[in-house]
N, C-alpha and C. Protein backbone atom coordinates (compact mmCIF):
# COMPACT_ATOMS: atom_id res chain seq x y z
N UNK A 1 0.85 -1.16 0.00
CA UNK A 1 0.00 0.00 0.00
C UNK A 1 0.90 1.23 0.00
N UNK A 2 0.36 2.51 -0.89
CA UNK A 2 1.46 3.73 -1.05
C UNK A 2 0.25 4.36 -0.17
N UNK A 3 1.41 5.44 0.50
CA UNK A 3 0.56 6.83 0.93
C UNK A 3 1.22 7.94 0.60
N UNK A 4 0.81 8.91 0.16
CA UNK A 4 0.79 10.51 0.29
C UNK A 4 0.80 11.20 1.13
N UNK A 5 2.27 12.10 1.88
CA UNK A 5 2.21 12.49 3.16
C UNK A 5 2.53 14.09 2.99
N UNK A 6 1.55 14.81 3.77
CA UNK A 6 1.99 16.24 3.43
C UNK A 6 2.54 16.81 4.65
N UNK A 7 4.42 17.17 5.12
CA UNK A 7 5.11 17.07 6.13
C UNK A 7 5.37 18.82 6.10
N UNK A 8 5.56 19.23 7.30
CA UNK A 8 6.15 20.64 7.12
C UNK A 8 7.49 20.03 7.26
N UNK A 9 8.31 21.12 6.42
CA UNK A 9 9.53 21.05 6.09
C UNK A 9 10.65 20.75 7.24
N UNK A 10 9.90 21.41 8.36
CA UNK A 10 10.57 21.59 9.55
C UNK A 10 10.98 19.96 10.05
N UNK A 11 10.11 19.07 9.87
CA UNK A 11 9.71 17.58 10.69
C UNK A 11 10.15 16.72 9.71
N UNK A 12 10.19 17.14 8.11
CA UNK A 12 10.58 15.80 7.40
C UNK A 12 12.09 15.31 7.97
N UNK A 13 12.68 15.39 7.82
CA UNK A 13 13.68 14.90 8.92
C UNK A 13 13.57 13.43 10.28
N UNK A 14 12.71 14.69 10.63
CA UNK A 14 12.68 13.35 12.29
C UNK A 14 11.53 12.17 11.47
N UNK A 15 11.14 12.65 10.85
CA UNK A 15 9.67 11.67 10.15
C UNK A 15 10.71 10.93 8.98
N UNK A 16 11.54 11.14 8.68
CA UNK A 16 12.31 10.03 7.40
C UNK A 16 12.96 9.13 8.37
N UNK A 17 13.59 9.92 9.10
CA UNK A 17 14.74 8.84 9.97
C UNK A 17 13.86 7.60 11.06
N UNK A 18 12.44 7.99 11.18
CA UNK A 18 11.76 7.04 11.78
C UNK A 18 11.40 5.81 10.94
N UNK A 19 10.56 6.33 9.84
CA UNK A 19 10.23 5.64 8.64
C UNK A 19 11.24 4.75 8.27
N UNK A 20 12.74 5.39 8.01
CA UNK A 20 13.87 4.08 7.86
C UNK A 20 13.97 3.22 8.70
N UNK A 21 13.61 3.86 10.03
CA UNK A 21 14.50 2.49 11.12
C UNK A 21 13.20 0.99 10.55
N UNK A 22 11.82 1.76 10.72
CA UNK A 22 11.04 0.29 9.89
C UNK A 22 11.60 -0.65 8.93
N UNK A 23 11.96 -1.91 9.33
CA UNK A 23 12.37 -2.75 7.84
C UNK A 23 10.93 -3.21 7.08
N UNK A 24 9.82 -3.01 7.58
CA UNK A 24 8.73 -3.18 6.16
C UNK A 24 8.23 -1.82 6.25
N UNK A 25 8.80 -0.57 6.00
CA UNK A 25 8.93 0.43 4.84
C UNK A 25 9.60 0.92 4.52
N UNK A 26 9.12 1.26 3.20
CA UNK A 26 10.46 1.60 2.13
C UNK A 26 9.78 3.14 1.94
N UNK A 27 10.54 4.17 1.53
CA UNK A 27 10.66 5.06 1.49
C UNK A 27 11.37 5.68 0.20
N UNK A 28 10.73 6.71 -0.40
CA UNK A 28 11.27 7.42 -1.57
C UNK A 28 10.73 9.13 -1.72
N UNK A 29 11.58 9.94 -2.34
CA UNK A 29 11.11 11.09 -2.18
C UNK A 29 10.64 11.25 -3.82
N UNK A 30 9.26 11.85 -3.47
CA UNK A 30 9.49 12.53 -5.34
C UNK A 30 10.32 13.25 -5.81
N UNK A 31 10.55 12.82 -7.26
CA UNK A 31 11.06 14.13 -8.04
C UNK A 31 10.42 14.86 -8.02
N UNK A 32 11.26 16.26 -8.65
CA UNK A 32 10.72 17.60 -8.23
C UNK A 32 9.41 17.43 -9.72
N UNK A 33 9.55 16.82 -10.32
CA UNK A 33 8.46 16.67 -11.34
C UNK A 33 6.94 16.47 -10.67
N UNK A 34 7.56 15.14 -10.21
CA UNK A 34 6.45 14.72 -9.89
C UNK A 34 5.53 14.99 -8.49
N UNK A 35 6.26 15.73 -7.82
CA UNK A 35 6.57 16.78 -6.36
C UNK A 35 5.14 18.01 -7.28
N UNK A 36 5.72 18.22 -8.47
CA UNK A 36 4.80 19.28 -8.93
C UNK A 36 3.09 18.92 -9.46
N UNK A 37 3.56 17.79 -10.26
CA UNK A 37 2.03 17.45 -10.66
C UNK A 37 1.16 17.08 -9.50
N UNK A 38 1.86 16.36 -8.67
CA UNK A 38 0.87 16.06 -7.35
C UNK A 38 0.44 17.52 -7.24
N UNK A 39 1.13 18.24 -6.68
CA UNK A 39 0.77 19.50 -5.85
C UNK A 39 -0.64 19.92 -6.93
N UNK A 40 -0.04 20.36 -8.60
CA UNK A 40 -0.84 20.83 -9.61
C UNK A 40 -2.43 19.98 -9.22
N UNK A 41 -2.39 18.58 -9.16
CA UNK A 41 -3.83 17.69 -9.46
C UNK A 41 -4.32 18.43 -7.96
N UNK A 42 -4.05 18.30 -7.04
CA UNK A 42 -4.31 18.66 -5.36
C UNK A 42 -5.08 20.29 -5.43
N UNK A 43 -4.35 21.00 -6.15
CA UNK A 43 -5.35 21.90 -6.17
C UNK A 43 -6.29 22.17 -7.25
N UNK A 44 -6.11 21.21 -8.46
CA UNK A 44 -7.05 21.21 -9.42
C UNK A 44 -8.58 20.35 -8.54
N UNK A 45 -8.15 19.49 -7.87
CA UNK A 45 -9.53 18.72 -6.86
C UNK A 45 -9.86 19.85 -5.98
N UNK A 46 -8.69 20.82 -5.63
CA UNK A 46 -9.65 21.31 -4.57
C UNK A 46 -10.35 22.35 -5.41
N UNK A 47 -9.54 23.15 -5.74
CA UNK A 47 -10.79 24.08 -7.26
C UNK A 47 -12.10 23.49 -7.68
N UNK A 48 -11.80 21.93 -7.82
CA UNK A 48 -13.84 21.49 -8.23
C UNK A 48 -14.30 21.23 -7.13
N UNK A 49 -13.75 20.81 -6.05
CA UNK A 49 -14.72 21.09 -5.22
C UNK A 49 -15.25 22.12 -4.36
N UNK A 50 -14.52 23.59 -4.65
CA UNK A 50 -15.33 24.56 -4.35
C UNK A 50 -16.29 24.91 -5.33
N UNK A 51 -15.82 24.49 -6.62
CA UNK A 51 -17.08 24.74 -8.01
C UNK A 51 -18.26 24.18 -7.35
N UNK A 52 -18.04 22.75 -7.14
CA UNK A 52 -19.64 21.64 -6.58
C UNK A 52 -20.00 22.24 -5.39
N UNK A 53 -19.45 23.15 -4.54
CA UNK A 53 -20.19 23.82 -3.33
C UNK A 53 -20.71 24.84 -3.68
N UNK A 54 -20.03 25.59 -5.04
CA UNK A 54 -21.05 26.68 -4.65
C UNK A 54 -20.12 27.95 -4.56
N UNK A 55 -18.88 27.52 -3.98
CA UNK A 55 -18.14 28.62 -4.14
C UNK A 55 -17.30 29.23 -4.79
N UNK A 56 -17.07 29.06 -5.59
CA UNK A 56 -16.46 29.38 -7.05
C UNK A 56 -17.40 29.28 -7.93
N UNK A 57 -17.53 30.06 -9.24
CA UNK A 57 -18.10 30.09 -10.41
C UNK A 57 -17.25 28.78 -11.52
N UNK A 58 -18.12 28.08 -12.14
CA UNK A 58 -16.94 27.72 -12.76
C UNK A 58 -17.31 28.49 -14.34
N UNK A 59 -15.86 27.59 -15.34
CA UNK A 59 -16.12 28.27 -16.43
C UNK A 59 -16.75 27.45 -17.77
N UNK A 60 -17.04 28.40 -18.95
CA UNK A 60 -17.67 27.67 -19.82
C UNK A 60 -16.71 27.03 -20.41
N UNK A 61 -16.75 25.67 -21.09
CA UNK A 61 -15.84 24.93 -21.71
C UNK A 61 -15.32 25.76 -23.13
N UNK A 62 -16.32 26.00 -23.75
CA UNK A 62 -15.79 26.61 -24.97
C UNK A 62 -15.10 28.13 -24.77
N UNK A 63 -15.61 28.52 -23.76
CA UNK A 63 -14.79 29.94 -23.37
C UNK A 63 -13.14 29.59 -23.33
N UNK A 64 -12.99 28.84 -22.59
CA UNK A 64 -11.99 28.32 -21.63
C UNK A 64 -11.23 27.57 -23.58
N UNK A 65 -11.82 26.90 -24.49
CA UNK A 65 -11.01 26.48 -25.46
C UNK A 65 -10.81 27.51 -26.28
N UNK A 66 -11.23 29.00 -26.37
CA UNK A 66 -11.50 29.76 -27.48
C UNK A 66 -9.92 30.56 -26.53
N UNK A 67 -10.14 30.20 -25.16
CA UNK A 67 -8.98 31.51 -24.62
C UNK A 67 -7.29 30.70 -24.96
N UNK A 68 -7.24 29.65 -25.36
CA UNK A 68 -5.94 28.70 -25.73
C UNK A 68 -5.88 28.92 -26.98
């Protein structure tokens, strides 16, 4: 099983060196690539779900293809 952990910068540290001493987990850091698309999708979910509440407007599709 993978998880997704969102650490303040301050703690990743004491939180890696714990995680190693475990011998059933393994541990890897993202690339800064992929460090980014997470972040990018994370707030693209949270953007629709203020659309589905109500709080955000969203936009028209063809608006949104005519502005590219």
């Amino acid at each position: 099983m993978k998880f997704v952990l969102d650490v303040k910068e301050s703690k990743v540290a004491m939180l890696m060196a714990l995680l190693n001493d475990l011998p059933y987990v393994k541990t890897k850091r993202p690339t800064s690539n992929k460090a980014k698309v997470l972040k990018d999708v994370k707030e693209a979910v949270d953007e629709l779900n203020m659309v589905l509440s109500g709080k955000l407007e969203a936009r028209n599709a063809d608006d949104l293809l005519n502005e590219l």
